[in-house]
Protein backbone atom coordinates (compact mmCIF):
# COMPACT_ATOMS: atom_id res chain seq x y z
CA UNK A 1 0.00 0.00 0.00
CA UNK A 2 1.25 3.63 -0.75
CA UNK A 3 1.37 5.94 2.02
CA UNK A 4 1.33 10.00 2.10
CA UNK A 5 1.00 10.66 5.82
CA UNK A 6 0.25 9.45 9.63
CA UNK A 7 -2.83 8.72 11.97
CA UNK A 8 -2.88 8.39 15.65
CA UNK A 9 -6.22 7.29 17.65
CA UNK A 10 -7.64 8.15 20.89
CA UNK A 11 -6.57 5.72 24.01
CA UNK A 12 -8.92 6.21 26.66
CA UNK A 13 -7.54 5.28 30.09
CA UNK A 14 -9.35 5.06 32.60
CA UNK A 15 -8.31 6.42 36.33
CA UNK A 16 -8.05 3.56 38.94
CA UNK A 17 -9.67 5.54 41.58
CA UNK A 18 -13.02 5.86 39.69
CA UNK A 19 -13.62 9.97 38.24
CA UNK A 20 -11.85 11.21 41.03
CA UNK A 21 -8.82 12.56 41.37
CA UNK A 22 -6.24 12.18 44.87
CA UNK A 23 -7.80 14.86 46.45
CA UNK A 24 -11.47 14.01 45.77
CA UNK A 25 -12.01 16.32 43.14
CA UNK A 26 -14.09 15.36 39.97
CA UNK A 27 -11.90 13.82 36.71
CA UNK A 28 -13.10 16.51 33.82
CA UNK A 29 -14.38 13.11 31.36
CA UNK A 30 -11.38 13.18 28.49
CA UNK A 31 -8.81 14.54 30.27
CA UNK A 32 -6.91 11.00 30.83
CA UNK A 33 -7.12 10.37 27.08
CA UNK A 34 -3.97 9.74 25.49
CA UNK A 35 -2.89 9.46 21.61
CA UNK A 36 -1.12 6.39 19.97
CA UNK A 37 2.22 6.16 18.19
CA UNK A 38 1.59 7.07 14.58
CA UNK A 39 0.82 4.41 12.06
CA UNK A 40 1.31 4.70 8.16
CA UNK A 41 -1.55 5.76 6.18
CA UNK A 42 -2.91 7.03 2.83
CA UNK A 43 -5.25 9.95 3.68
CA UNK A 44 -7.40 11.22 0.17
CA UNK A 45 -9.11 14.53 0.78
CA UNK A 46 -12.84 14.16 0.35
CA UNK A 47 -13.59 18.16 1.12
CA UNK A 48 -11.62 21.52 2.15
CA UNK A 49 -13.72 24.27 1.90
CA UNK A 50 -13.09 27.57 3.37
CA UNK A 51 -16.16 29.28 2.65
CA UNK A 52 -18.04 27.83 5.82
CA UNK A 53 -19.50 31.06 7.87
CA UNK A 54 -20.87 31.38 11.25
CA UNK A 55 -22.13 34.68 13.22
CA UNK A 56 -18.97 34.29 14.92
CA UNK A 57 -16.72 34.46 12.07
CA UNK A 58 -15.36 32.05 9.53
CA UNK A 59 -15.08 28.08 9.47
CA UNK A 60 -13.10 25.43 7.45
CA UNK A 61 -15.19 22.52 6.63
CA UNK A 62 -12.94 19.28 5.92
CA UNK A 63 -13.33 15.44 5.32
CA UNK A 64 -11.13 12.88 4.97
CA UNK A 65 -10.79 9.42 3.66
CA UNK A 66 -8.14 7.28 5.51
CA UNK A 67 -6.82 3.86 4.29
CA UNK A 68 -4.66 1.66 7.33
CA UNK A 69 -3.80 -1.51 7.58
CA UNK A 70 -6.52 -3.64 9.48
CA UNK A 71 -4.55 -4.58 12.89
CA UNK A 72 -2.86 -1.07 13.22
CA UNK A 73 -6.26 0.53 14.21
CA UNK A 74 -8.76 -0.75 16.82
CA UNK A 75 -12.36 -1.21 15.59
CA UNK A 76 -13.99 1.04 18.45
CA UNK A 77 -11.50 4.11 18.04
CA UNK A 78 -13.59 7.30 18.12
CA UNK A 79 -11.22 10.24 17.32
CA UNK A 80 -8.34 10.52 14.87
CA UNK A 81 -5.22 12.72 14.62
CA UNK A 82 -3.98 13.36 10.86
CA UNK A 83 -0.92 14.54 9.39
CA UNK A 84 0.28 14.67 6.07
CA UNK A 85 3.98 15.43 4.86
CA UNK A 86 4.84 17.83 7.40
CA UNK A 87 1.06 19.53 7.90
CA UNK A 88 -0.64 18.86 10.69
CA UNK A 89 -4.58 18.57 9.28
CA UNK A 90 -6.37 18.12 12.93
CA UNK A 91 -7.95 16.34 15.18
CA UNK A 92 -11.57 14.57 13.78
CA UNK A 93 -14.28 11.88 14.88
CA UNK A 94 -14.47 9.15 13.22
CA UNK A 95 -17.37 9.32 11.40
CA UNK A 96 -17.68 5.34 10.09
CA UNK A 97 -14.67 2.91 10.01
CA UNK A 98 -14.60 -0.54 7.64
CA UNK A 99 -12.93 -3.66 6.59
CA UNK A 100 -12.51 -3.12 2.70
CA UNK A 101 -10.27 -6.12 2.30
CA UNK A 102 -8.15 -8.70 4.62
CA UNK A 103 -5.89 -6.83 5.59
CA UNK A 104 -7.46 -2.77 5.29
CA UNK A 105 -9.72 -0.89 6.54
CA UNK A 106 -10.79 2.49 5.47
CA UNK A 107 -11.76 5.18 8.14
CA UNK A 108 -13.95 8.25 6.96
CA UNK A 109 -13.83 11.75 9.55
């Protein structure tokens, strides 16, 4: 497979002490999450539009198809770093994730 850039998923970990922290303090839910190594990937552009407006000011609106290999991703992984070349794209949820052949999956944010 050819690739042009990297991925890295979410790894939720969990606290051992429940959602509390040493002093008894609430966990903020997320803030334990940490990102995997990168793993090799061919990320195609699906949209990159600049045009996107708000009342607030101006948007980027961008999706992505990613190809991996199948046992470099888990199946359940919910949010996605990207980077291509040297330029990071973001951060994105994973909007579906599938098996397209033994050994591939393809992950669409």
């Amino acid at each position: 497979m050819r690739y042009n850039g990297h991925l890295q998923y979410r790894i939720a970990s969990s606290s051992a002490d429940g959602d509390f922290d040493d002093d008894g303090m609430p966990i903020k839910a997320g803030s334990t999450d940490q990102w995997s190594g990168k793993v090799e990937c061919f990320i195609k552009t699906n949209t990159h539009n600049v045009n996107g407006t708000t009342t607030d000011g101006k948007f980027t609106v961008q999706a992505y198809e990613v190809l991996a290999e199948r046992d470099s991703v888990p199946a359940d992984t919910g949010y996605v770093k990207l980077e291509r070349g040297s330029k990071d794209l973001g951060e994105f949820e994973v909007q579906d994730l599938q098996e397209i052949s033994l050994d591939r999956i393809k992950i669409i944010v």
